[in-house]
PDB file of N, CA and C in Angstrom:
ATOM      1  N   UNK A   1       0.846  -1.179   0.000  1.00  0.00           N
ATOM      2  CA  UNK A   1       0.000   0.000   0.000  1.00  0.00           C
ATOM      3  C   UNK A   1       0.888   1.238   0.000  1.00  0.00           C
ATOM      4  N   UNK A   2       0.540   2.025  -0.936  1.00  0.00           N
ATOM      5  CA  UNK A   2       1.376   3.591  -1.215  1.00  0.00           C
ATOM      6  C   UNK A   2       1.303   4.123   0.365  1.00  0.00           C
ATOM      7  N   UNK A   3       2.483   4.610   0.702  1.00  0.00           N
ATOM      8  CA  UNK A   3       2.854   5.328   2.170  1.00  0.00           C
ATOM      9  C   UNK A   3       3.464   4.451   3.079  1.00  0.00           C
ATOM     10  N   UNK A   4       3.046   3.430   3.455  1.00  0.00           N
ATOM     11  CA  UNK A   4       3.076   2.405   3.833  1.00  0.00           C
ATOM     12  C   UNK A   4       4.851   2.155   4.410  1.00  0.00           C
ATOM     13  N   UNK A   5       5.332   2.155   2.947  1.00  0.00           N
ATOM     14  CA  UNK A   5       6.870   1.428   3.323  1.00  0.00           C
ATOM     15  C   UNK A   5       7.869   2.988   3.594  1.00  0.00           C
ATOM     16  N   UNK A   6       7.940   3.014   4.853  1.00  0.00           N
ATOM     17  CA  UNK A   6       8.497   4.342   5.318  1.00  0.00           C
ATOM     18  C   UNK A   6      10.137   4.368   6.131  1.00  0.00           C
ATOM     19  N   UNK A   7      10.870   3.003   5.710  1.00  0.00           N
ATOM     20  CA  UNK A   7      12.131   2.608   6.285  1.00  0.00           C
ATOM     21  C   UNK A   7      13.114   2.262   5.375  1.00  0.00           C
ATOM     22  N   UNK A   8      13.237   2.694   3.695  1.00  0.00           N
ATOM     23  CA  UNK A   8      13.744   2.140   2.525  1.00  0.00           C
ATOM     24  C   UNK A   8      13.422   0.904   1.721  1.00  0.00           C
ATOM     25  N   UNK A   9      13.563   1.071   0.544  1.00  0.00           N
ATOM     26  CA  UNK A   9      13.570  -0.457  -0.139  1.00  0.00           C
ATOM     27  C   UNK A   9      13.753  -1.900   0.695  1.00  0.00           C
ATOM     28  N   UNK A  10      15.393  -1.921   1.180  1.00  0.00           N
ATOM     29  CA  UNK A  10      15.441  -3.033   2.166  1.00  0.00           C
ATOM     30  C   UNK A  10      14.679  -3.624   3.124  1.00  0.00           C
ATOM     31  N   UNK A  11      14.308  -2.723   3.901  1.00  0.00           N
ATOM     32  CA  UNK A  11      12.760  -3.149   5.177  1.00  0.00           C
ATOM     33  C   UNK A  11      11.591  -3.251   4.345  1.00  0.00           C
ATOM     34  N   UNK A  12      11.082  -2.719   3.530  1.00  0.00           N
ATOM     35  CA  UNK A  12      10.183  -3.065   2.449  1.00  0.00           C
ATOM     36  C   UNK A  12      10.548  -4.360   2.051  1.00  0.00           C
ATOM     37  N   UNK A  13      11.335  -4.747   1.277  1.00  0.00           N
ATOM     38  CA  UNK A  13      11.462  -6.054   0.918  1.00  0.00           C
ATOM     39  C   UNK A  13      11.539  -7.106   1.683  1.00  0.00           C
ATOM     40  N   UNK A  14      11.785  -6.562   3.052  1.00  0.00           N
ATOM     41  CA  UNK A  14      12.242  -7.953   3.901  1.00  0.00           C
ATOM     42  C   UNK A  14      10.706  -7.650   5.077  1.00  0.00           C
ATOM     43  N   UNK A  15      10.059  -6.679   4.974  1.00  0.00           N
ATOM     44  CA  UNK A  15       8.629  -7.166   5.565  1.00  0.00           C
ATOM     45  C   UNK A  15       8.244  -7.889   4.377  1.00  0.00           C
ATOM     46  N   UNK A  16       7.760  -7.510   3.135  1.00  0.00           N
ATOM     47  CA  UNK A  16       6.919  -8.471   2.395  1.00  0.00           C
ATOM     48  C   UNK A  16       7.143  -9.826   1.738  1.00  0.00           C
ATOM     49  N   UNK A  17       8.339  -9.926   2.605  1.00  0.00           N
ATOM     50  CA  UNK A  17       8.932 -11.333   2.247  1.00  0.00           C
ATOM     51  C   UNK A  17       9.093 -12.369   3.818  1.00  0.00           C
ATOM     52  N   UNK A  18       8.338 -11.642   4.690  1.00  0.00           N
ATOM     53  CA  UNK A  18       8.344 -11.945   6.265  1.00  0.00           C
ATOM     54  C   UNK A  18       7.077 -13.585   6.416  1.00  0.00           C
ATOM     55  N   UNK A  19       6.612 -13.412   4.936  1.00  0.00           N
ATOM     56  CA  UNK A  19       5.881 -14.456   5.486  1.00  0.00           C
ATOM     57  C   UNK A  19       5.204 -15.359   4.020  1.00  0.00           C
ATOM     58  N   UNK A  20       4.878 -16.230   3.914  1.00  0.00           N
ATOM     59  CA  UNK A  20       4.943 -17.023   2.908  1.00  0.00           C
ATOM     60  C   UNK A  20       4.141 -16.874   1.607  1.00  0.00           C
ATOM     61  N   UNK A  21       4.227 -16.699   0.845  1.00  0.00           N
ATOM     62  CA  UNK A  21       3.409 -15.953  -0.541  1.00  0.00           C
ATOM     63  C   UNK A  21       3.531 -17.201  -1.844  1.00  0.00           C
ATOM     64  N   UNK A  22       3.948 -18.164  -1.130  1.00  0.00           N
ATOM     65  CA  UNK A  22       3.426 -19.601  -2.391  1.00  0.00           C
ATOM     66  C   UNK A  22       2.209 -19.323  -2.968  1.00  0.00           C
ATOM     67  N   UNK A  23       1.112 -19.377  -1.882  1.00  0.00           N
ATOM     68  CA  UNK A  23      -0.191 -19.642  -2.109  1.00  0.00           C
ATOM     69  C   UNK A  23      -0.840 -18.631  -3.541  1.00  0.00           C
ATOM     70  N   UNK A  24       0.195 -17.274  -3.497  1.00  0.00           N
ATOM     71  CA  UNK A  24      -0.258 -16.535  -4.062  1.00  0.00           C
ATOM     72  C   UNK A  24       0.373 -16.643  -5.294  1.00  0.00           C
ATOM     73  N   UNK A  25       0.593 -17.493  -5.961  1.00  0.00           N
ATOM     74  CA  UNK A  25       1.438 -17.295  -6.766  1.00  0.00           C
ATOM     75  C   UNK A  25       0.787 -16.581  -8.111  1.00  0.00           C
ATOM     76  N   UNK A  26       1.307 -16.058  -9.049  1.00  0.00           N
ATOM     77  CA  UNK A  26       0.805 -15.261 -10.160  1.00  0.00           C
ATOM     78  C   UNK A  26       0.047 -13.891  -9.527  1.00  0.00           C
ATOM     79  N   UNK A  27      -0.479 -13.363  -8.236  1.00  0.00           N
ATOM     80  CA  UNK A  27      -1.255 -12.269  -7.484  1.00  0.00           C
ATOM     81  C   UNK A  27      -0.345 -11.712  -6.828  1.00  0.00           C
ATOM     82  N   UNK A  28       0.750 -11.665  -6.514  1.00  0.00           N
ATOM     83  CA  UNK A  28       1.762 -10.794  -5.221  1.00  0.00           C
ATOM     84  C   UNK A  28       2.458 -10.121  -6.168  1.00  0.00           C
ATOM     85  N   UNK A  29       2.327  -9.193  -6.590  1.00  0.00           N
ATOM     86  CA  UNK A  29       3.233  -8.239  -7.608  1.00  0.00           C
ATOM     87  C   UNK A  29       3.529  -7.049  -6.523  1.00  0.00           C
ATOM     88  N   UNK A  30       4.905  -6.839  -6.882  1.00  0.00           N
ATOM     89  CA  UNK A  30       5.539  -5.339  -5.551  1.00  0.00           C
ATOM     90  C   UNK A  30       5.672  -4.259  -6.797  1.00  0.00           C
ATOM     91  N   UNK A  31       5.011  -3.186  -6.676  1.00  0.00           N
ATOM     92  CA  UNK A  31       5.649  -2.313  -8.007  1.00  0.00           C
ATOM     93  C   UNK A  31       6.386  -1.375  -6.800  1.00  0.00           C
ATOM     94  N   UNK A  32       8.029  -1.173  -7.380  1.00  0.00           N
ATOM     95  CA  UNK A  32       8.883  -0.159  -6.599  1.00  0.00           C
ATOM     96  C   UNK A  32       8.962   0.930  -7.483  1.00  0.00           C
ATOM     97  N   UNK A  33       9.298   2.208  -7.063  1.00  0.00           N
ATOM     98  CA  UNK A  33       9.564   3.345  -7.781  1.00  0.00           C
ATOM     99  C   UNK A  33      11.300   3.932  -7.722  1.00  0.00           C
ATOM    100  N   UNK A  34      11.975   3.669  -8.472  1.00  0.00           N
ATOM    101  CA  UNK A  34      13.339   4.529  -7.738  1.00  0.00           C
ATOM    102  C   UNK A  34      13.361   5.689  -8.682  1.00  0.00           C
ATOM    103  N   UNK A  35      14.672   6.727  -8.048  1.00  0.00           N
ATOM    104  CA  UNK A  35      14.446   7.888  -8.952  1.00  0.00           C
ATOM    105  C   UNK A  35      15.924   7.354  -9.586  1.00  0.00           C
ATOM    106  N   UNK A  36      16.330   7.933 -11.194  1.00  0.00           N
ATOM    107  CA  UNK A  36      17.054   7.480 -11.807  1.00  0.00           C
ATOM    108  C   UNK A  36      18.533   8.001 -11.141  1.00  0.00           C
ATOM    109  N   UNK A  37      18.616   8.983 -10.261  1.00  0.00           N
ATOM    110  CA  UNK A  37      19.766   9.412  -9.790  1.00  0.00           C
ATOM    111  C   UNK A  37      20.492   8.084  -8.436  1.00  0.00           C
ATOM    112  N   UNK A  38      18.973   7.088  -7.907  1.00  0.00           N
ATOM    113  CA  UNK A  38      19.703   6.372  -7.277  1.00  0.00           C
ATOM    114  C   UNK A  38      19.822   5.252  -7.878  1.00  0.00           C
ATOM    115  N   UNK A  39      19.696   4.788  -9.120  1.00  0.00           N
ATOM    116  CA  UNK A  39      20.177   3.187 -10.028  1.00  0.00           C
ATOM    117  C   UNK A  39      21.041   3.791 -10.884  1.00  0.00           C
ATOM    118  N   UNK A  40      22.358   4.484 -10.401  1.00  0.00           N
ATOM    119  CA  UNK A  40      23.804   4.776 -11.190  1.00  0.00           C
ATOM    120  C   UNK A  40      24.522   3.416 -11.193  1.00  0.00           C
ATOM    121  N   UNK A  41      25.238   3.484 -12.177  1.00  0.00           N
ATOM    122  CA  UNK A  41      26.146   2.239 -12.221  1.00  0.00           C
ATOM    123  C   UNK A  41      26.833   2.075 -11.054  1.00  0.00           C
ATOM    124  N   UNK A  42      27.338   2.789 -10.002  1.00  0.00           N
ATOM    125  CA  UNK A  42      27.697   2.799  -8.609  1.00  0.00           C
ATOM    126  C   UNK A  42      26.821   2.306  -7.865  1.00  0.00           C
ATOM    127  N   UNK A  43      25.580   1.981  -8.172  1.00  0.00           N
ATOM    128  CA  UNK A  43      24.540   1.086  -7.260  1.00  0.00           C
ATOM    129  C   UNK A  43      23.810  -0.096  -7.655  1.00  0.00           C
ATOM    130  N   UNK A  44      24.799  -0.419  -9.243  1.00  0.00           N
ATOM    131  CA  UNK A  44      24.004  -1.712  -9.631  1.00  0.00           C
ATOM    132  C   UNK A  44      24.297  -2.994  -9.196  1.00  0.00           C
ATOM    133  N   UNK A  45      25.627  -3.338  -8.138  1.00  0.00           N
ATOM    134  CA  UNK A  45      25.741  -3.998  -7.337  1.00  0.00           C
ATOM    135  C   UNK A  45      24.982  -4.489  -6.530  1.00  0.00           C
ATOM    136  N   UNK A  46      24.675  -2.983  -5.470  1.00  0.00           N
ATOM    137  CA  UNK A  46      23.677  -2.912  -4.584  1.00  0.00           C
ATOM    138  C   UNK A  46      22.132  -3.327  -5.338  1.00  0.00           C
ATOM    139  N   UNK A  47      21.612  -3.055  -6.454  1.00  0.00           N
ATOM    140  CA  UNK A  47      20.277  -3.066  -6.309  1.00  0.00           C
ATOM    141  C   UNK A  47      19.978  -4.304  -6.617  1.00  0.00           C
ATOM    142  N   UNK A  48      20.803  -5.852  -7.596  1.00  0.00           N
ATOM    143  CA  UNK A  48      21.013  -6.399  -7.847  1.00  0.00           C
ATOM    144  C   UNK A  48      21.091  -7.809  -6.898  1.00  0.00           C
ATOM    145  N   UNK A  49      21.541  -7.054  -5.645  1.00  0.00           N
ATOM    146  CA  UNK A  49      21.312  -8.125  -4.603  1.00  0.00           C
ATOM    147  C   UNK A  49      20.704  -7.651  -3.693  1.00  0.00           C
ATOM    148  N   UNK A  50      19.326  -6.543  -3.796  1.00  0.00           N
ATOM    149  CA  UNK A  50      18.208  -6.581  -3.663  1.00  0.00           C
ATOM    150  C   UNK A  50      17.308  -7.582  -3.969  1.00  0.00           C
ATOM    151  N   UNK A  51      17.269  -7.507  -5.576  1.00  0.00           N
ATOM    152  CA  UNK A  51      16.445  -8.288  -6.379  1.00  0.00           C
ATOM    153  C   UNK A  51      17.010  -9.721  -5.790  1.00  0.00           C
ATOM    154  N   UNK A  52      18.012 -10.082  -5.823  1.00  0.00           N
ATOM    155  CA  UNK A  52      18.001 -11.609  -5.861  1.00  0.00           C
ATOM    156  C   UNK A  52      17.978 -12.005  -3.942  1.00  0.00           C
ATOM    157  N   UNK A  53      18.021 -11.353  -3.085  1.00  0.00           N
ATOM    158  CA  UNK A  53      17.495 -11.823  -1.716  1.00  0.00           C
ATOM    159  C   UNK A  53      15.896 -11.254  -1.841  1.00  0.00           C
ATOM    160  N   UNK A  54      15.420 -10.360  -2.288  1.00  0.00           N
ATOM    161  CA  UNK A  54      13.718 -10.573  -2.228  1.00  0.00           C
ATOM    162  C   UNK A  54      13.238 -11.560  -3.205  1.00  0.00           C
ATOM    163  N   UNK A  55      13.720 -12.544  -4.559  1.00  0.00           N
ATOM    164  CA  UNK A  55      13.416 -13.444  -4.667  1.00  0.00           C
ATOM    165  C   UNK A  55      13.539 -14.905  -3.885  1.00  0.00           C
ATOM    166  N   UNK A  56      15.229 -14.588  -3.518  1.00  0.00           N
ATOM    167  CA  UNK A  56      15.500 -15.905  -1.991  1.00  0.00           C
ATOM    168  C   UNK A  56      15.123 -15.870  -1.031  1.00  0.00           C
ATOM    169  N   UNK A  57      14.355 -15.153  -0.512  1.00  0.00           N
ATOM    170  CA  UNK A  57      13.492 -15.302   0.219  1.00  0.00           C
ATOM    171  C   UNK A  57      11.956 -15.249   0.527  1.00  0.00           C
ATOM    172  N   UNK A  58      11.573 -15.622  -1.011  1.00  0.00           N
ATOM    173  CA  UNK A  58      10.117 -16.015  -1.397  1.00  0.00           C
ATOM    174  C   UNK A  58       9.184 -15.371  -2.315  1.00  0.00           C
ATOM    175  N   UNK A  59      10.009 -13.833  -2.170  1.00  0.00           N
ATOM    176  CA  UNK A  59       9.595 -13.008  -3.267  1.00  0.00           C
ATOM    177  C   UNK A  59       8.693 -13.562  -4.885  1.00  0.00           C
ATOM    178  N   UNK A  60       7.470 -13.021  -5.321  1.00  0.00           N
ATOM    179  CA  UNK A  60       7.668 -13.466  -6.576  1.00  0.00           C
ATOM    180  C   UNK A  60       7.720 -12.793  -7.349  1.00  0.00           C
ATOM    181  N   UNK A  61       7.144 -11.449  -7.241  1.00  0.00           N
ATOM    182  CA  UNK A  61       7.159 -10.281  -8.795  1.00  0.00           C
ATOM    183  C   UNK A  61       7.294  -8.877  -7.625  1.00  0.00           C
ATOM    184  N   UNK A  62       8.679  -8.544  -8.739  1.00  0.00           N
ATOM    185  CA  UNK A  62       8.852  -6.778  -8.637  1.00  0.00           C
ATOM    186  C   UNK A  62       8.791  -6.360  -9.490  1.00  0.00           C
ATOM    187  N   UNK A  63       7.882  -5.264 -10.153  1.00  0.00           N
ATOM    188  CA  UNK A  63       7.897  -4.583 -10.817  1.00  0.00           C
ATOM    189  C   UNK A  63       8.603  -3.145 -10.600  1.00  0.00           C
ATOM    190  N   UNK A  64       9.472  -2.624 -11.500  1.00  0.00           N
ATOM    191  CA  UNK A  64      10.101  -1.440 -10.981  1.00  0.00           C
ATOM    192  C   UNK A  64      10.100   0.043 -12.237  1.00  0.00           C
ATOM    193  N   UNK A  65       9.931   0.857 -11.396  1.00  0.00           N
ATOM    194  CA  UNK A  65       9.857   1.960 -12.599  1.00  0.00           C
ATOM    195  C   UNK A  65      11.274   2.914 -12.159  1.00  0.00           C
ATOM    196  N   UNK A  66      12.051   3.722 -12.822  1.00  0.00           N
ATOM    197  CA  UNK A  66      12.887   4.073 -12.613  1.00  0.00           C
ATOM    198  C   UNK A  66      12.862   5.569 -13.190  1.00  0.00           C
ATOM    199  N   UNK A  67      11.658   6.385 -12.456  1.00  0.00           N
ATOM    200  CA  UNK A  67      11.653   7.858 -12.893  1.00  0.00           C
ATOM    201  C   UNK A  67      11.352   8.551 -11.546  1.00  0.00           C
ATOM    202  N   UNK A  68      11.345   9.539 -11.717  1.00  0.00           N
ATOM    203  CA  UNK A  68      10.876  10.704 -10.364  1.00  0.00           C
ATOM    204  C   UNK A  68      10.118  11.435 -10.466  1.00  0.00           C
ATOM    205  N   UNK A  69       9.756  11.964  -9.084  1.00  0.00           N
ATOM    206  CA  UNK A  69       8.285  12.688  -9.711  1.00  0.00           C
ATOM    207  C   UNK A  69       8.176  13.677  -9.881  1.00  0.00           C
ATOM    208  N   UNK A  70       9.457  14.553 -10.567  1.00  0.00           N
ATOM    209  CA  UNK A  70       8.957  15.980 -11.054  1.00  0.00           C
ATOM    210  C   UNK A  70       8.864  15.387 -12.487  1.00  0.00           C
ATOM    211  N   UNK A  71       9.228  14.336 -12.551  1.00  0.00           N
ATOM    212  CA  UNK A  71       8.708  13.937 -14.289  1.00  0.00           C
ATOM    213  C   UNK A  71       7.523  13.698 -14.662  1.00  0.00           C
ATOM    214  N   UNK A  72       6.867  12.880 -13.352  1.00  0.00           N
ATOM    215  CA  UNK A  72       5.962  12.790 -13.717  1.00  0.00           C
ATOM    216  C   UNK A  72       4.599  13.323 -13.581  1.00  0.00           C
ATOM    217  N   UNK A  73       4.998  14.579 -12.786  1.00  0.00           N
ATOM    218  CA  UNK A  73       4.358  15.926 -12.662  1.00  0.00           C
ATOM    219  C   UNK A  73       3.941  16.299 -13.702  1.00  0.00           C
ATOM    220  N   UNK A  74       5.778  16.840 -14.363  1.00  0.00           N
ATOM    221  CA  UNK A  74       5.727  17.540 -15.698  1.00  0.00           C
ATOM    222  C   UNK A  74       5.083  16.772 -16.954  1.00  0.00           C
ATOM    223  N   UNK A  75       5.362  15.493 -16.755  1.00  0.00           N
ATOM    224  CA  UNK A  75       3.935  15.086 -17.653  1.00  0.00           C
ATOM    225  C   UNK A  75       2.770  14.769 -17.876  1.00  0.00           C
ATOM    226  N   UNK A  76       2.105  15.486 -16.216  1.00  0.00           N
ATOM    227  CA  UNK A  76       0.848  14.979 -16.170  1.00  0.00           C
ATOM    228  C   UNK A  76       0.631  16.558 -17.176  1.00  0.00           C
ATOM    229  N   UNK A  77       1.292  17.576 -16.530  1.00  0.00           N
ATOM    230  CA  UNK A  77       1.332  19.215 -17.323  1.00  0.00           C
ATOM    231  C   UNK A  77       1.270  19.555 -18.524  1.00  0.00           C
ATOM    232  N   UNK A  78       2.519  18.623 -19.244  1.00  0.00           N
ATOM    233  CA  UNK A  78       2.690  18.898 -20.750  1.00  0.00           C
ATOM    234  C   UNK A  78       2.811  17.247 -21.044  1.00  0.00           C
ATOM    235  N   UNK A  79       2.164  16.876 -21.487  1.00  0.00           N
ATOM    236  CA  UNK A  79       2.147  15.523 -21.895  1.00  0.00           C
ATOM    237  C   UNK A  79       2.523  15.703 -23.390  1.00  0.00           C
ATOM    238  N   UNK A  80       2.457  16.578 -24.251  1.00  0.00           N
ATOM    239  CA  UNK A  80       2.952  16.353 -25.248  1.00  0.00           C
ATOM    240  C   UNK A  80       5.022  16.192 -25.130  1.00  0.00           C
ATOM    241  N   UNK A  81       5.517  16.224 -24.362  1.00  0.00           N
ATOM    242  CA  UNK A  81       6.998  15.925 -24.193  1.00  0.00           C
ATOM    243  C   UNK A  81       7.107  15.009 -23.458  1.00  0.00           C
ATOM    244  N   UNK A  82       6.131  13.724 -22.904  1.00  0.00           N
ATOM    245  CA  UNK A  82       6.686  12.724 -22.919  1.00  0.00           C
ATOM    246  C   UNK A  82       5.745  11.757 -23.193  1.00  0.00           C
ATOM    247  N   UNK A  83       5.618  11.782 -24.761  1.00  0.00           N
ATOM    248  CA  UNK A  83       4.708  10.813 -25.247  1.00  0.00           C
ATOM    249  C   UNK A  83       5.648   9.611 -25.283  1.00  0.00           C
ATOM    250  N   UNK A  84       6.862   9.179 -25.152  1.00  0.00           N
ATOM    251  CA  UNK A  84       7.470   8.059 -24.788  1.00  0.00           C
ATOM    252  C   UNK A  84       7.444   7.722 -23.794  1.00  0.00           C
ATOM    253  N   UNK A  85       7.301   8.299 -22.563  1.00  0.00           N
ATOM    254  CA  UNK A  85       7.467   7.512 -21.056  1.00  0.00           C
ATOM    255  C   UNK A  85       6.477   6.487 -20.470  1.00  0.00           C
ATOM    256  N   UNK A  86       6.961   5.367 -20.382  1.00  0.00           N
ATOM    257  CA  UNK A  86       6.254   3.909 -20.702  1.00  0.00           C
ATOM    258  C   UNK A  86       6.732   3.759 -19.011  1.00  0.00           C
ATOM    259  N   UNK A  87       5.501   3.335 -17.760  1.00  0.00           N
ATOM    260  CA  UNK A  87       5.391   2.480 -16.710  1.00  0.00           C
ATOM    261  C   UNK A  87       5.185   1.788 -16.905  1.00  0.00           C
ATOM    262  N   UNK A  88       5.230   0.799 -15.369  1.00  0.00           N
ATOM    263  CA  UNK A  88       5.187  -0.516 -15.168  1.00  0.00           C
ATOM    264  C   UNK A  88       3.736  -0.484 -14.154  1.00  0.00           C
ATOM    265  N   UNK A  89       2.617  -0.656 -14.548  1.00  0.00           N
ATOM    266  CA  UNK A  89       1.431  -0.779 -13.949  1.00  0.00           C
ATOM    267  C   UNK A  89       1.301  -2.252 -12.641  1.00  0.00           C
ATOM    268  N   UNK A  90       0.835  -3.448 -13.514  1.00  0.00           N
ATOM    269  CA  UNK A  90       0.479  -3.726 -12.338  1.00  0.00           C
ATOM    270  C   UNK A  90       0.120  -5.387 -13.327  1.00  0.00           C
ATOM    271  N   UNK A  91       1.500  -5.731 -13.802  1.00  0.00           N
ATOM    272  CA  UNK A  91       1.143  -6.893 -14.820  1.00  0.00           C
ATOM    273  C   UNK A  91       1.283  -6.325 -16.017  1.00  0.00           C
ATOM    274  N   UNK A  92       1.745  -5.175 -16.443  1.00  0.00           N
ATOM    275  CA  UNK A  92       1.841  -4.560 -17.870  1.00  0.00           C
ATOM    276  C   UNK A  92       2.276  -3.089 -17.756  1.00  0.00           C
ATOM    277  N   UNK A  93       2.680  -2.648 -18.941  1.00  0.00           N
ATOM    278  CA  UNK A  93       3.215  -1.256 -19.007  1.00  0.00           C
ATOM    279  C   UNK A  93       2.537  -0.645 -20.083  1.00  0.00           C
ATOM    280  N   UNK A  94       2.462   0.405 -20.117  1.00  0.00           N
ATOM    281  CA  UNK A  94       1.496   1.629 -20.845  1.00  0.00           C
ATOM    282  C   UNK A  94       2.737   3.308 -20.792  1.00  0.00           C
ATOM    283  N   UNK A  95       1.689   3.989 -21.430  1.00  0.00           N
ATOM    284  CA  UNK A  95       2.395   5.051 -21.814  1.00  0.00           C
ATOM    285  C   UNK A  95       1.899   5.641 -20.598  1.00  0.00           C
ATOM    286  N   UNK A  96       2.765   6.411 -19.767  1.00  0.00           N
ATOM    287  CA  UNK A  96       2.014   7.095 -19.080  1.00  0.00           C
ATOM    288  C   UNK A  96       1.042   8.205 -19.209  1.00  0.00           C
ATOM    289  N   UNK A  97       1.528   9.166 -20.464  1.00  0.00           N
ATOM    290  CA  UNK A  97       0.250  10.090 -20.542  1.00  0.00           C
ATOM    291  C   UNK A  97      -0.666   9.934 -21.033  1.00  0.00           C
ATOM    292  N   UNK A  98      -1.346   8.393 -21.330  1.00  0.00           N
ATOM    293  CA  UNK A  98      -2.316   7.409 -21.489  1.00  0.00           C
ATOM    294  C   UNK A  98      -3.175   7.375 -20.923  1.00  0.00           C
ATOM    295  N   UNK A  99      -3.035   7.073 -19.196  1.00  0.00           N
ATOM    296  CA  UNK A  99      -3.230   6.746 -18.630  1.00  0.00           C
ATOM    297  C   UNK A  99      -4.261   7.923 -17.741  1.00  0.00           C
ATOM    298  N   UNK A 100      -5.317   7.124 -17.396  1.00  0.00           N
ATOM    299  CA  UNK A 100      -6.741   7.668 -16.385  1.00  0.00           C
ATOM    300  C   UNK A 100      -6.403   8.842 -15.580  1.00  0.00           C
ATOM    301  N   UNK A 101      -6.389   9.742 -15.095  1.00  0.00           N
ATOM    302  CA  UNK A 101      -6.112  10.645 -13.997  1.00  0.00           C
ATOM    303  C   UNK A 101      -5.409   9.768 -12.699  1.00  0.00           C
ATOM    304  N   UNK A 102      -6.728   8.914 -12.569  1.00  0.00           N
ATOM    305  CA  UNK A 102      -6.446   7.835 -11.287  1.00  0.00           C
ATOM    306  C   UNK A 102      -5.295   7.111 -11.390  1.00  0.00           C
ATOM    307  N   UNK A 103      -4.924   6.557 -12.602  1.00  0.00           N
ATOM    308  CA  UNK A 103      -3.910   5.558 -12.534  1.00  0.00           C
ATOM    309  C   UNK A 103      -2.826   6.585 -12.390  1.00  0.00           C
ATOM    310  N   UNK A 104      -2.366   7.802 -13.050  1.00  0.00           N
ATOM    311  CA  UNK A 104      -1.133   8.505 -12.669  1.00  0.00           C
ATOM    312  C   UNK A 104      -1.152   9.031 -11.386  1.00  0.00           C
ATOM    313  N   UNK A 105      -2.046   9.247 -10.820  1.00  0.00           N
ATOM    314  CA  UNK A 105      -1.955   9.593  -9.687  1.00  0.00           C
ATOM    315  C   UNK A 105      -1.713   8.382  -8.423  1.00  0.00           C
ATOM    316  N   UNK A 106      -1.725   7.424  -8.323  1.00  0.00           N
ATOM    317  CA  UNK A 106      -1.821   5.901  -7.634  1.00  0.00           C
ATOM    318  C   UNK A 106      -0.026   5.796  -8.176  1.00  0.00           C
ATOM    319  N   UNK A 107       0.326   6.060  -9.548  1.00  0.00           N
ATOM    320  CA  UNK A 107       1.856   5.569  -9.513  1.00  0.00           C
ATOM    321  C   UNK A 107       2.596   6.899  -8.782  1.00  0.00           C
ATOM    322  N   UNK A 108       2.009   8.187  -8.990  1.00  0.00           N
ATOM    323  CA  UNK A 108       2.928   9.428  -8.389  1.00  0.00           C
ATOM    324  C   UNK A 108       3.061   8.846  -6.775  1.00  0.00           C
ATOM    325  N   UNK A 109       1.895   8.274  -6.095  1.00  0.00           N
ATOM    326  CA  UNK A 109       1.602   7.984  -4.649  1.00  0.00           C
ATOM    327  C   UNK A 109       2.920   6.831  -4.158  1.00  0.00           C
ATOM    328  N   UNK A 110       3.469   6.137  -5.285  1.00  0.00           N
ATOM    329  CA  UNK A 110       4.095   5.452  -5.117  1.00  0.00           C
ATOM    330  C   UNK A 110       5.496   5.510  -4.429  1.00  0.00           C
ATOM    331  N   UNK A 111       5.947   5.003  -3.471  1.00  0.00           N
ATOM    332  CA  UNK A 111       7.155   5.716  -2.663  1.00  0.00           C
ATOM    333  C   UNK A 111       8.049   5.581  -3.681  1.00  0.00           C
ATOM    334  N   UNK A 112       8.994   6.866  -3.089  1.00  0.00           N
ATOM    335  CA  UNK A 112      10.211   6.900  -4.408  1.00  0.00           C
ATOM    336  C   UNK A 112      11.674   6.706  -3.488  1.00  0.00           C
ATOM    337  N   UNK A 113      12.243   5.514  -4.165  1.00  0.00           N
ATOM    338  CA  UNK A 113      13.386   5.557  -3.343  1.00  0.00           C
ATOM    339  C   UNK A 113      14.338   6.036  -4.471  1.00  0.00           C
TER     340      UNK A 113
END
């Protein structure tokens, strides 16, 4: 739930991996938000063995978008300059200035690490 994860990515991943999510399989999707200034090649180490301890430890789907939100401010504003910027919804990706009022607003809500 947007707000929710208020201690970084890491405690995020390791509460929603605190307890067993077999049952759910194909329904437990995590969509993360980072901003592109923190997935520099200086952190693809780090984010990398993110991904692979929230899958080892039961994880099944992250979805991740890798923008910030004065972008996606500025394109709720002028959407004609980013008719390319493609999210990661929720099982699929779309253009964002596509997208419902509601749905851009539910991904802006989205914590940004």
């Amino acid at each position: 739930m947007q707000g929710r994860d208020v201690n970084g990515p890491t405690a995020m991943m390791l509460s929603l991996t605190s307890w067993e999510q077999s049952a759910y399989l194909g329904g437990m999707v995590v969509n993360v938000k980072f901003a592109p200034k923190h997935l520099t090649p200086e952190h693809a180490d780090s984010f990398i063995a993110m991904l692979r301890t929230f899958l080892q430890r039961g994880g099944i789907e992250m979805q991740v978008n890798v923008v910030d939100r004065e972008t996606l401010l500025d394109a709720r504003k002028h959407p004609e300059n980013h008719r390319d910027l493609i999210v990661r919804i929720g099982g699929y990706s779309d253009y964002y200035v596509r997208l419902s009022d509601a749905l851009q607003e539910e991904i802006l809500e989205r914590r940004e690490y």
